[in-house]
Protein backbone atom coordinates (compact mmCIF):
# COMPACT_ATOMS: atom_id res chain seq x y z
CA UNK A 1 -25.54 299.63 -82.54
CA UNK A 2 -24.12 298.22 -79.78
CA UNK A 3 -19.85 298.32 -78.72
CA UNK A 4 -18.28 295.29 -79.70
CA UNK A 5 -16.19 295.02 -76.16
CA UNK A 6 -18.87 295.75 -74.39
CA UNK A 7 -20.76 292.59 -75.63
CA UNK A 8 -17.78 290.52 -74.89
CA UNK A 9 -17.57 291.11 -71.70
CA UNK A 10 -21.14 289.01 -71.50
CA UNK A 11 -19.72 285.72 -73.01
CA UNK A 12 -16.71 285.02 -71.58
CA UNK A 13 -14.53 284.06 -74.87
CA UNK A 14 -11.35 281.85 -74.74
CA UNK A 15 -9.64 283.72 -77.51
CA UNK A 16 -10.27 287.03 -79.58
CA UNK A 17 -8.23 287.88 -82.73
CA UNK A 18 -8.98 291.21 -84.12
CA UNK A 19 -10.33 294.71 -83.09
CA UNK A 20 -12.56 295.53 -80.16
CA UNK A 21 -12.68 299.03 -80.43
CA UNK A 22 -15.60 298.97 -83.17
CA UNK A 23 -19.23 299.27 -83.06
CA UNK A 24 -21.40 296.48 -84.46
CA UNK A 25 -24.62 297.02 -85.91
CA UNK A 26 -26.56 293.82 -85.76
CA UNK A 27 -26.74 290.69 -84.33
CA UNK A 28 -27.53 287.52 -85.96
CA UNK A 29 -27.42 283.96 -86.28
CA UNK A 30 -28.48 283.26 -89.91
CA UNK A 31 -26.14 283.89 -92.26
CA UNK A 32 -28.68 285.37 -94.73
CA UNK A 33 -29.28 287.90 -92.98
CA UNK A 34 -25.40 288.69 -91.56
CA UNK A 35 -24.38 292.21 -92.84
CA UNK A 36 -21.89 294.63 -93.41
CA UNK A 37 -20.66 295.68 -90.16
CA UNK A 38 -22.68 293.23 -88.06
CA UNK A 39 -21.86 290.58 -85.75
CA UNK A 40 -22.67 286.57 -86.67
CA UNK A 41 -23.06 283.69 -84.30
CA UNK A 42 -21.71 280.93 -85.80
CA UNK A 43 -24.61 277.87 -83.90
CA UNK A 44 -24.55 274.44 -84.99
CA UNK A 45 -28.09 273.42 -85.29
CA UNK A 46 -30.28 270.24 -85.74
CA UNK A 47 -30.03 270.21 -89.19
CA UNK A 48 -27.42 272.57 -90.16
CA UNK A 49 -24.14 273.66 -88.73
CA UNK A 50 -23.52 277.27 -88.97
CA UNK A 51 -19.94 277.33 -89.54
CA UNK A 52 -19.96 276.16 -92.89
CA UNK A 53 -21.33 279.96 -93.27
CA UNK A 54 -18.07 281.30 -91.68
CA UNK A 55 -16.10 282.18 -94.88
CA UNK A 56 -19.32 283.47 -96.97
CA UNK A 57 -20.45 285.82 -94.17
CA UNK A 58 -16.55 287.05 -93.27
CA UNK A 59 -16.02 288.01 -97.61
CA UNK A 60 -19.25 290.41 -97.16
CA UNK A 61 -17.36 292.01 -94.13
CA UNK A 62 -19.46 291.50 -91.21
CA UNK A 63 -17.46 292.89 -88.32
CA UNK A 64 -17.21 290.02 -85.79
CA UNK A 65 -17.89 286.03 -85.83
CA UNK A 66 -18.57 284.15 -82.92
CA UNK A 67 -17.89 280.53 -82.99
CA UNK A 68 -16.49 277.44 -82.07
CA UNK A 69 -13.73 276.26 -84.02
CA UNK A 70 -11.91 279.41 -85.99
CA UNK A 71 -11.27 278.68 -89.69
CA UNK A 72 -8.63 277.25 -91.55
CA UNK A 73 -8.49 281.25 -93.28
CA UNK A 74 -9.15 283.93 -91.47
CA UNK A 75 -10.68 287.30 -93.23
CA UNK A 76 -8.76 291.05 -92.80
CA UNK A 77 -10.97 293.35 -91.17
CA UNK A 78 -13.17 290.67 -89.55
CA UNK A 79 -13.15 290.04 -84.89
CA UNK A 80 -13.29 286.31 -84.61
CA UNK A 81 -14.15 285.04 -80.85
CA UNK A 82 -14.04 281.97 -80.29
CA UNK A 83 -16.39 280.50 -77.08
CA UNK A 84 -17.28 277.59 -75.58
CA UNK A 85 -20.57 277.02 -76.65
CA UNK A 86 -21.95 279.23 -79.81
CA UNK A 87 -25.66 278.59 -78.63
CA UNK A 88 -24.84 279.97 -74.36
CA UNK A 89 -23.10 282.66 -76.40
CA UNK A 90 -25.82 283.76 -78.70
CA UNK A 91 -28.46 283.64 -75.74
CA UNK A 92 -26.14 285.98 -73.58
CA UNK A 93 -25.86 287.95 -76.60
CA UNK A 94 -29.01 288.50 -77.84
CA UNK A 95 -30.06 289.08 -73.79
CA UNK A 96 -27.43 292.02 -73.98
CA UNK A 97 -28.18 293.56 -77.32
CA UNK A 98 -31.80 294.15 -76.07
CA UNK A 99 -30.86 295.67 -72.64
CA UNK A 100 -31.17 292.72 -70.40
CA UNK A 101 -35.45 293.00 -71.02
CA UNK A 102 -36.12 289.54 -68.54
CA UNK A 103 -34.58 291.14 -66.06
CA UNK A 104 -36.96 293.97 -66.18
CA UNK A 105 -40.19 291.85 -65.72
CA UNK A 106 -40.96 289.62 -63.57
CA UNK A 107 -40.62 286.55 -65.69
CA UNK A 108 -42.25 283.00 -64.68
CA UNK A 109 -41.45 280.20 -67.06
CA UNK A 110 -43.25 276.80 -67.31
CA UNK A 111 -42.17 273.08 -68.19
CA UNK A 112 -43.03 269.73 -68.18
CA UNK A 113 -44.71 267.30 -70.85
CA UNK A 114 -48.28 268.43 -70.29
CA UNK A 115 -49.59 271.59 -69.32
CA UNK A 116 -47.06 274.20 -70.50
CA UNK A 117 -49.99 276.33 -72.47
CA UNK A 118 -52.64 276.17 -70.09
CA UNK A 119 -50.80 277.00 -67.04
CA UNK A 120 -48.58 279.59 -68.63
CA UNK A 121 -51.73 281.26 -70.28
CA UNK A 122 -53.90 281.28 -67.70
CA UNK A 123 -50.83 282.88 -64.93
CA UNK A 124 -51.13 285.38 -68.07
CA UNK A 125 -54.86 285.87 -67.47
CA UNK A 126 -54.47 285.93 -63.79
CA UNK A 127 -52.05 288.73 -63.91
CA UNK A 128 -54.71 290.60 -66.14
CA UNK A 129 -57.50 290.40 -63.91
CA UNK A 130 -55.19 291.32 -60.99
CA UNK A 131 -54.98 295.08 -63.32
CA UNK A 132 -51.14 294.44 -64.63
CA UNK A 133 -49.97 294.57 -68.27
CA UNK A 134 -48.40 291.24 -68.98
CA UNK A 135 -47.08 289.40 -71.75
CA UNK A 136 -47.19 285.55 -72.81
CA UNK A 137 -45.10 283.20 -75.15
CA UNK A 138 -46.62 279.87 -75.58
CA UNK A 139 -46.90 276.94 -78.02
CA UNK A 140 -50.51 278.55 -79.04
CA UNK A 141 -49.82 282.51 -79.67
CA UNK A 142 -47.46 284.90 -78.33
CA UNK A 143 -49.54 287.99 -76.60
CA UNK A 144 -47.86 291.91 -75.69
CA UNK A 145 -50.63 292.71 -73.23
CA UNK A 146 -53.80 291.62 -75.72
CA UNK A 147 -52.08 291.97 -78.88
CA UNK A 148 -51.52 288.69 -80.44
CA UNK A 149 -48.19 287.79 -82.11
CA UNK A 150 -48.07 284.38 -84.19
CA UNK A 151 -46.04 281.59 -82.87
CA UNK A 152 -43.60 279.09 -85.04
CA UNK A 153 -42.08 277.19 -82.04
CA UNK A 154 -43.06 276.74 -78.36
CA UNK A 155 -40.24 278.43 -77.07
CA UNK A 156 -38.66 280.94 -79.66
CA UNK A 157 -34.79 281.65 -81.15
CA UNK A 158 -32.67 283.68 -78.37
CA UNK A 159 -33.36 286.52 -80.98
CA UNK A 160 -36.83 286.72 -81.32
CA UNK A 161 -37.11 285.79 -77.70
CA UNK A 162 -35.25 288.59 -76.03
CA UNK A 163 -36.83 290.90 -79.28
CA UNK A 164 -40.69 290.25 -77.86
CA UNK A 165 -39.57 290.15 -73.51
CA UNK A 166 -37.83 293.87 -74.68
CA UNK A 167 -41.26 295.12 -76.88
CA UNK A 168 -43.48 293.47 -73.54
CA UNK A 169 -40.95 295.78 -71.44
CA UNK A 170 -41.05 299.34 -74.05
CA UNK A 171 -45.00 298.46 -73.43
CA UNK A 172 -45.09 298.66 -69.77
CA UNK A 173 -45.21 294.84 -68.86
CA UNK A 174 -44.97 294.44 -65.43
CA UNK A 175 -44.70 290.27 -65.87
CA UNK A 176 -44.68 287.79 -68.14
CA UNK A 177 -45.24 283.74 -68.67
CA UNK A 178 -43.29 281.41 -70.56
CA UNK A 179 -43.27 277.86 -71.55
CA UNK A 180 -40.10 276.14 -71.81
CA UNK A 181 -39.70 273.61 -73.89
CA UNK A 182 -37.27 270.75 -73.08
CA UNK A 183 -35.41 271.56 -77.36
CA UNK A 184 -35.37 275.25 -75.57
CA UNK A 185 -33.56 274.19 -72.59
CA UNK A 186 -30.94 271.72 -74.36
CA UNK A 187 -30.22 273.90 -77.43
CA UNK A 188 -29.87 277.19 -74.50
CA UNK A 189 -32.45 279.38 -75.70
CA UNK A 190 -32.83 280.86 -72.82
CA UNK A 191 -29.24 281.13 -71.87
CA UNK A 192 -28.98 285.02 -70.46
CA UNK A 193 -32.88 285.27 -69.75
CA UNK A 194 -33.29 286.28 -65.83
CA UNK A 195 -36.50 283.91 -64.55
CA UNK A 196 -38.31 284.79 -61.03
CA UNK A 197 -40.13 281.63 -61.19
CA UNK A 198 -40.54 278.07 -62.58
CA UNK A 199 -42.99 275.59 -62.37
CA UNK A 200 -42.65 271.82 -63.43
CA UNK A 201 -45.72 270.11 -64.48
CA UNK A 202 -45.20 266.47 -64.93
CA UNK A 203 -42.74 264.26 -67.03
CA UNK A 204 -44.13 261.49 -69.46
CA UNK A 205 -42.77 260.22 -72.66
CA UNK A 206 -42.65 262.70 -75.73
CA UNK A 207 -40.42 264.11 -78.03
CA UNK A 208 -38.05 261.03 -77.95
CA UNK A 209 -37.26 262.26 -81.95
CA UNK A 210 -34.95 264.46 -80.56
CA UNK A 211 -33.27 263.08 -77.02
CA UNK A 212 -33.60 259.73 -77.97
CA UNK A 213 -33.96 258.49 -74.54
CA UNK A 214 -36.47 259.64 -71.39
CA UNK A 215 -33.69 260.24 -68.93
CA UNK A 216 -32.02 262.69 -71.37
CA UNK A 217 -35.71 264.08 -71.89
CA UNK A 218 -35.81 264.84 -68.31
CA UNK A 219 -32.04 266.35 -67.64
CA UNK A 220 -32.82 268.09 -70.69
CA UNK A 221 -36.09 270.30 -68.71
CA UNK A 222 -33.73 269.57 -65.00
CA UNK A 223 -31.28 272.37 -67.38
CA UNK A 224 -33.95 274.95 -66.74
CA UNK A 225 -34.59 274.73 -63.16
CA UNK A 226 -30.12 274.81 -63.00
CA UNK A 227 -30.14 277.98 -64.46
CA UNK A 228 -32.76 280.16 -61.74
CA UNK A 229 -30.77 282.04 -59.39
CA UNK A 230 -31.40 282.25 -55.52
CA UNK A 231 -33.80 284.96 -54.81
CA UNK A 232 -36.63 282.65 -57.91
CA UNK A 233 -39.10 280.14 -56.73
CA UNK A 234 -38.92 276.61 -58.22
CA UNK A 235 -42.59 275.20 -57.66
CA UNK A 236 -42.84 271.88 -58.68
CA UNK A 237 -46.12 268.94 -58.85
CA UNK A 238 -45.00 266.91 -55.65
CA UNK A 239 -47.52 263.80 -57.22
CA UNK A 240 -45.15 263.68 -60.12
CA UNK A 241 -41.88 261.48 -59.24
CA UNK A 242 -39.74 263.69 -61.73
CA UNK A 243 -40.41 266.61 -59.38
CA UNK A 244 -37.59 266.40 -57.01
CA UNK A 245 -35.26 265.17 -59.73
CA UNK A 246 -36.05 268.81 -60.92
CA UNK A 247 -34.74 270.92 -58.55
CA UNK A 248 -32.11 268.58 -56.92
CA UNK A 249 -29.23 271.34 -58.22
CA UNK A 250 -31.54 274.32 -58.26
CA UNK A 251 -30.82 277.62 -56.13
CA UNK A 252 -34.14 278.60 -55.87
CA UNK A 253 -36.83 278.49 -53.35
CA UNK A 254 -38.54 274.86 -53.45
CA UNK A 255 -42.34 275.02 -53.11
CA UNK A 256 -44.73 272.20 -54.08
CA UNK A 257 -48.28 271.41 -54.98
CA UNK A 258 -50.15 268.44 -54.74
CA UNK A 259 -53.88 266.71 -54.93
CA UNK A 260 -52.62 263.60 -53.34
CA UNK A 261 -50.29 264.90 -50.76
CA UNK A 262 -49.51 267.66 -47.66
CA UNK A 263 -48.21 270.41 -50.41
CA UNK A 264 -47.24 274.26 -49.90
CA UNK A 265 -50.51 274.88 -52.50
CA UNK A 266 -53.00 271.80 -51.96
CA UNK A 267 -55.80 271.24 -54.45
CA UNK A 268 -58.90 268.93 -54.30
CA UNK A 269 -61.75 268.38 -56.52
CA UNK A 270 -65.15 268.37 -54.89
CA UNK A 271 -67.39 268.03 -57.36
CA UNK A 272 -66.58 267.36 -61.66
CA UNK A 273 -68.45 268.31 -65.04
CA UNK A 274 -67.81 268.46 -68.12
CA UNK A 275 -68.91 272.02 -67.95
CA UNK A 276 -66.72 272.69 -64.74
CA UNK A 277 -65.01 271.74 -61.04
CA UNK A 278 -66.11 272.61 -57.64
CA UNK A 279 -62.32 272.73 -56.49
CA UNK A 280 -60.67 273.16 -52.95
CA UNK A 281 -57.14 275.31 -52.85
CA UNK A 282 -55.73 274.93 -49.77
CA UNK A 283 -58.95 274.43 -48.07
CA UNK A 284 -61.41 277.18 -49.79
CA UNK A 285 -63.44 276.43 -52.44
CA UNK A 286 -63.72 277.84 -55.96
CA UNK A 287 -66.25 277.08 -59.13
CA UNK A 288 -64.02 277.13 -62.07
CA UNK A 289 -64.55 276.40 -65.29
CA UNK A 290 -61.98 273.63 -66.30
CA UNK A 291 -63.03 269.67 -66.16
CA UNK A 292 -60.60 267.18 -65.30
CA UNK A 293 -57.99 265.80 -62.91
CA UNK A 294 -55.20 267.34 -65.12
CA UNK A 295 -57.08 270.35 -65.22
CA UNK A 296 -56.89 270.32 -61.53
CA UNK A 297 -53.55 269.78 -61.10
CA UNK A 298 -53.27 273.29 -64.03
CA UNK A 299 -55.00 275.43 -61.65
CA UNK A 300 -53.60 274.38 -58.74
CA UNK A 301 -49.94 275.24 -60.57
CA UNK A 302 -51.00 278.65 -61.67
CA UNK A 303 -53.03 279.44 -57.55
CA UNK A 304 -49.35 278.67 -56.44
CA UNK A 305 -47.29 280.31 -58.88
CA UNK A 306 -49.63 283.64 -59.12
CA UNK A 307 -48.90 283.53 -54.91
CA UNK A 308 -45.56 283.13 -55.51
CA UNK A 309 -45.44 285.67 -57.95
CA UNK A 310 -46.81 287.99 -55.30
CA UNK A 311 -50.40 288.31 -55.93
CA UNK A 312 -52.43 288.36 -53.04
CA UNK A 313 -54.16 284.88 -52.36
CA UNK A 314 -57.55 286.27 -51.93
CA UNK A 315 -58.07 288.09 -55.27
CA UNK A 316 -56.10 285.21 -56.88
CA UNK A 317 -58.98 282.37 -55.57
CA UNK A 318 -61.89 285.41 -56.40
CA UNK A 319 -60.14 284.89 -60.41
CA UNK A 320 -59.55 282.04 -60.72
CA UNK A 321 -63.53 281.87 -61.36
CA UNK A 322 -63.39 284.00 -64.27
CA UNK A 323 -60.33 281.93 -65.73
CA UNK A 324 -61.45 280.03 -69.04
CA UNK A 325 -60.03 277.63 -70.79
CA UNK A 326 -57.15 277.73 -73.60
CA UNK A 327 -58.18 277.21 -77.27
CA UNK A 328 -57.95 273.58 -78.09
CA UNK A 329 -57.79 272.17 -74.61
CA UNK A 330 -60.87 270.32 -73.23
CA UNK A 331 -62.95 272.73 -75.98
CA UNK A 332 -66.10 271.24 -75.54
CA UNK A 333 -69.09 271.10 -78.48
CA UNK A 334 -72.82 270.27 -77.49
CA UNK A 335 -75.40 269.69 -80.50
CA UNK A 336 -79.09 269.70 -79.26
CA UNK A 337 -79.34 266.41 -79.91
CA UNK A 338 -77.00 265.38 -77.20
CA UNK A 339 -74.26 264.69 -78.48
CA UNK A 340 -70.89 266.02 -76.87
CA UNK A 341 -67.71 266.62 -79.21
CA UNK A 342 -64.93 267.65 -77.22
CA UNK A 343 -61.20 268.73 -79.15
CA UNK A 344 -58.00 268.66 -77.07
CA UNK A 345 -54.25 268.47 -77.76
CA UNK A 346 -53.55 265.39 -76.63
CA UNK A 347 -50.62 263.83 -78.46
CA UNK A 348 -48.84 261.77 -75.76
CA UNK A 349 -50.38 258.22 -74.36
CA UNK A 350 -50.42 260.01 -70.84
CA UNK A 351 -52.18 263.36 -71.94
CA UNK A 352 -55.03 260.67 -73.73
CA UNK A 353 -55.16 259.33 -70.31
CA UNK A 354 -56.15 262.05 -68.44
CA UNK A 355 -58.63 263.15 -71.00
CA UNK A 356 -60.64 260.26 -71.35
CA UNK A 357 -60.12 259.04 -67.38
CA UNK A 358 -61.79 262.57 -67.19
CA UNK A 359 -64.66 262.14 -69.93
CA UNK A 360 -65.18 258.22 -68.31
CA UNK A 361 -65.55 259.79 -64.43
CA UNK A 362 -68.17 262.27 -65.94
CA UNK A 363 -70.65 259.99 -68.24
CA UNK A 364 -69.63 256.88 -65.96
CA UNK A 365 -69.50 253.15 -66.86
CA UNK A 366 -73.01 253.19 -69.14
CA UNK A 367 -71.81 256.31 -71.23
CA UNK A 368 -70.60 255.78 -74.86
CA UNK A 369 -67.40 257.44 -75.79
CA UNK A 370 -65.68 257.47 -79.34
CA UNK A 371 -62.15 258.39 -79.51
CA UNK A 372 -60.43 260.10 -83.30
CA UNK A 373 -56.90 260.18 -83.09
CA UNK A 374 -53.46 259.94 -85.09
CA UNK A 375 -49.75 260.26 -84.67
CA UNK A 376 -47.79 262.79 -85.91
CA UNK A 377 -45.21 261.71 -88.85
CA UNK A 378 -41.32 262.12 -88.66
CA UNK A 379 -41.64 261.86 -85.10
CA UNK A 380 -41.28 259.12 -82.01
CA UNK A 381 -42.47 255.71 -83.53
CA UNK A 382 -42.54 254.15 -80.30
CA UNK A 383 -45.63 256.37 -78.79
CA UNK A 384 -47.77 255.32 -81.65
CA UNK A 385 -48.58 251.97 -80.39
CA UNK A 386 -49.02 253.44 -77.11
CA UNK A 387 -51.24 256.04 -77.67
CA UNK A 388 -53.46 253.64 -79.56
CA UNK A 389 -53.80 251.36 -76.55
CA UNK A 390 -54.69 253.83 -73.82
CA UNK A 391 -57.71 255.21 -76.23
CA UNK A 392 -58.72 251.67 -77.06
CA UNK A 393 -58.61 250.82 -73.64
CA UNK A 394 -60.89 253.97 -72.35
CA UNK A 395 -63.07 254.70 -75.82
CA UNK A 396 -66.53 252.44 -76.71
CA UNK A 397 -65.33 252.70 -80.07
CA UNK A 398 -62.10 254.11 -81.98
CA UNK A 399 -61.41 255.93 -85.05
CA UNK A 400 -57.64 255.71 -86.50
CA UNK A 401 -56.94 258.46 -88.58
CA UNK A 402 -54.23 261.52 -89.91
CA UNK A 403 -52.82 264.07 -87.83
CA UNK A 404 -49.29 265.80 -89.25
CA UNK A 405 -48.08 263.23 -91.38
CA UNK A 406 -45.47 265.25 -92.57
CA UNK A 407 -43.40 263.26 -95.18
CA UNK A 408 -44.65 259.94 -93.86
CA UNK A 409 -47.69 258.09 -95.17
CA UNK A 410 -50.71 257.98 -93.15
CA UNK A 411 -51.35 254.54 -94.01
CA UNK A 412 -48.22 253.73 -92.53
CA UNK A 413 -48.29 255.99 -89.11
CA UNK A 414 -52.07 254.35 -88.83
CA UNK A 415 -50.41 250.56 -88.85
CA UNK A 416 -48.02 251.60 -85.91
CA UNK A 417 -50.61 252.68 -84.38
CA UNK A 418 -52.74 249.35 -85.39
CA UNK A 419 -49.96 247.21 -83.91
CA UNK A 420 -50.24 248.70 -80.65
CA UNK A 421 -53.94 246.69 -80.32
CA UNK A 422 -55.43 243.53 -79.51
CA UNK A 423 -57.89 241.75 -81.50
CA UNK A 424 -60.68 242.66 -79.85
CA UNK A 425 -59.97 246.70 -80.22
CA UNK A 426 -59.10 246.10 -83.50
CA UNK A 427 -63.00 244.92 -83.92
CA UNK A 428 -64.23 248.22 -82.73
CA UNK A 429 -61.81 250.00 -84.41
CA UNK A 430 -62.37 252.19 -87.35
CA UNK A 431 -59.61 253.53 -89.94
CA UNK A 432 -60.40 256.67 -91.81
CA UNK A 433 -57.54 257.93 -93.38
CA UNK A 434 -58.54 261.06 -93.85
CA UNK A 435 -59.09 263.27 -90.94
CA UNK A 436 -62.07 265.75 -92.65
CA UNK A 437 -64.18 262.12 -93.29
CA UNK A 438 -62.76 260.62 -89.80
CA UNK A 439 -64.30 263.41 -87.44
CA UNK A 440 -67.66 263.62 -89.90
CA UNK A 441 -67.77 259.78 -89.48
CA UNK A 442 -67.82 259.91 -85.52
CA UNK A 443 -70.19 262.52 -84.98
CA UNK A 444 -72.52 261.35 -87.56
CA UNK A 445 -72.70 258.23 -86.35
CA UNK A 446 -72.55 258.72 -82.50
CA UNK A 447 -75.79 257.85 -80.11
CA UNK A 448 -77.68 260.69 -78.09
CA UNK A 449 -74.97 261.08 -74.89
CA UNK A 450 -72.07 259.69 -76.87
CA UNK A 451 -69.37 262.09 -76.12
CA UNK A 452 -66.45 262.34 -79.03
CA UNK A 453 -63.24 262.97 -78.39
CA UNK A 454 -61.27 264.65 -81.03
CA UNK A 455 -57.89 264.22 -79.79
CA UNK A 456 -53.83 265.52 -81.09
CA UNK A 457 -54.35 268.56 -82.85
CA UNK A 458 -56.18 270.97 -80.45
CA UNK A 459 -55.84 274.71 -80.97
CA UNK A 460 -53.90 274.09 -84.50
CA UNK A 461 -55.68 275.24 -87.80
CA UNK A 462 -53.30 272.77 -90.14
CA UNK A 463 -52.62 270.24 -91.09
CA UNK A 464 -49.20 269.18 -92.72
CA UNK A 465 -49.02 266.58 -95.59
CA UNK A 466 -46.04 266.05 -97.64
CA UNK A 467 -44.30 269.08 -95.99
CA UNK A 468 -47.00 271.05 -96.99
CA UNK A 469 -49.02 273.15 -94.67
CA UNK A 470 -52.93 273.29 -95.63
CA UNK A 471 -55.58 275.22 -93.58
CA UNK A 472 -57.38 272.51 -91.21
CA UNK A 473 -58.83 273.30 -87.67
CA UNK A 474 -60.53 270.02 -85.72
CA UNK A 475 -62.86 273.32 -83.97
CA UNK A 476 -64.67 273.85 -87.52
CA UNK A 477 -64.31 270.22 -88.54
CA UNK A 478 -66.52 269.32 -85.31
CA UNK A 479 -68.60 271.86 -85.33
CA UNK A 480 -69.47 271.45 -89.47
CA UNK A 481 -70.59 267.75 -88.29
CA UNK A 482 -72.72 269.02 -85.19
CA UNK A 483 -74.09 271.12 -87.64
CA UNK A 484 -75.13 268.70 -89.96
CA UNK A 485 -77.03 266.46 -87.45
């Protein structure tokens, strides 16, 4: 229960009609779950706009609306406030009702197109191993120091957000990661949070669904590096061109890290496996057990941010040893008959780059690679074509197949993709439909050293068909086929 004129003095509202003086004993934003008493934020959404809800939740007597645009009718009894922006509001709001919780960790959030999940989960780790309680919300699994909390979204509702930062805090958190998603940043899900840290990966093309364009893509993540105050680090990947777009408005500390370039955190790899790096950070070398360029460019995000964060730099480069990788990302399969399956999330063109540029610098010119991938449906149409072309272009051979088709048909995702290839790809170029029969058909049929990437899905154990969610994890699928060898 919470003082209504207390909470208002965290939103700033343009106009107020109706009693402060009352107490308010929730806070929500679905109208389902508004009660007697309680206090609804009125947000318009992606699909729905909650204002339409405004007379049905006032005629149950919830105690105070926030909103927008005030209705035509307004209901005895009931505070309306009208704001700016419902979303800001509810962020502030829901920061408030749960006692300000970011702002009693030290919270470190992470964007960019690739590289959220790793990097945020393995600053998680890294705070572990340094003896802290920590929490984590990412894309795979939300954790309260070890105890794992299912994840719907990459970045959750202002709601459950500030609920989970305030349970990390009642547990004794001292810190906690974050990704940020670019739909969190534009729809202000983390409006309110307090950050002490941000770190921008790298910017390619995804999610073009929603912001139509790349440049509002990239202002949409630039939103989050706005919002840290002056006494937060901003550390951004100085190889990426976005980077300084980033923080041209921010008030935090710049920092920078870099394989290519003089950086403030400066990584090199020595020495590459597909079992591991020999990698320089900022001249000392560490064994770690990541493979890749991208991977690289991870752990040279999380050295930096974990220093920034105020870990001492020795004990961060004596763990980042004992770091392993996430669930779904670079997982890597060996049968004894040498054949390599490895699973990752890529789902971008650029993130199937930097896999198989990775797999290709390992088993070198002579070595046989097989690439299974889809497209997700209901999504950006113009990356299927794309993403078919950069793992024609790197893979010895090429299997088509489902990911999430959602309400689209397969078929007609795999003839984007299709359209995307020349006629010689097309020759080495395999369509299976089905993405059970797809994986089986690449393993079965791959050479002693092939290596088979099974690429989009990663750590998920679904798959989605006709809005339908059935159990389906690419881990089993390849290891059910290594099996079977």
């Amino acid at each position: 229960m919470e003082k209504l004129s207390r909470l208002l003095t965290e939103i700033e509202p343009i106009e107020v009609i109706g009693d402060t003086d009352k107490n308010v004993v929730s806070l929500e934003s679905d109208s389902r779950k508004a009660v007697k008493d309680g206090m609804f934020v009125a947000v318009r959404g992606v699909t729905t706009d909650g204002h339409k809800y405004i007379p049905v939740v006032a005629s149950n007597h919830v105690g105070a609306i926030v909103c927008e645009e005030l209705p035509a009718s307004l209901q005895k009894g009931v505070t309306y406030i009208r704001v700016a922006d419902s979303a800001v509001a509810l962020g502030r709001l829901a920061s408030a009702w749960h006692g300000h919780p970011s702002a009693k960790l030290r919270l470190v959030g992470v964007t960019g197109t690739n590289g959220k999940t790793t990097t945020a989960t393995l600053l998680y780790e890294m705070a572990r191993l340094e003896g802290y309680k920590a929490g984590l919300i990412s894309t795979v699994c939300n954790y309260i120091e070890g105890r794992a909390i299912p994840t719907t979204h990459t970045t959750p509702d202002p709601l459950t957000l500030n609920a989970l930062l305030a349970e990390m805090v009642e547990t004794g958190c001292d810190y906690a990661f974050m990704e940020v998603s670019s739909h969190a940043a534009e729809q202000h899900r983390i409006a309110g949070l307090t950050f002490a840290g941000g770190v921008f990966s790298n910017l390619t093309r995804d999610h073009l669904d929603y912001h139509h364009t790349v440049d509002n893509y990239m202002r949409a993540k630039k939103k989050f590096f706005d919002m840290l105050p002056a006494d937060a680090f901003a550390l951004i990947n100085a190889d990426d061109k976005s980077g300084r777009f980033m923080v041209q408005n921010t008030k935090a500390r710049i920092f920078t890290y870099s394989l290519r370039n003089d950086a403030d955190f400066r990584g090199k790899i020595i020495e590459t496996r597909l079992d591991g790096t020999l990698l320089q950070l900022n001249g000392r070398d560490v064994e770690v057990q990541f493979t890749g360029r991208f991977n690289a460019y991870n752990l040279t995000a999380v050295y930096g941010a974990a220093v920034l964060t105020g870990f001492d730099p020795e004990e961060v480069l004596v763990n980042m040893s004992r770091l392993v990788p996430v669930a779904g990302r670079f997982q890597t399969f060996r049968s004894p008959k040498g054949i390599t399956a490895i699973v990752d999330y890529a789902h971008t063109p650029d993130a199937l780059v930097n896999v198989l540029d990775t797999i290709r610098e390992i088993v070198g010119a002579g070595g046989m690679i097989t690439t299974v991938v889809g497209a997700g449906g209901d999504r950006d149409h113009g990356k299927r074509p794309l993403m078919a072309q950069e793992a024609a272009c790197r893979s010895d051979r090429l299997v088509l197949t489902a990911d999430n088709p959602r309400t689209e048909a397969p078929e007609a995702i795999i003839a984007d993709m299709k359209a995307g290839l020349s006629d010689s790809e097309i020759r080495r170029t395999l369509v299976v439909a089905d993405r059970h029969e797809a994986i089986r058909t690449a393993i079965l049929t791959a050479r002693e050293g092939e290596v088979v990437l099974v690429a989009g899905k990663g750590h998920e154990t679904y798959q989605e068909i006709n809005g339908i969610r059935h159990h389906f994890d690419d881990r089993e699928e390849v290891m059910a086929a290594l099996g079977s060898l």
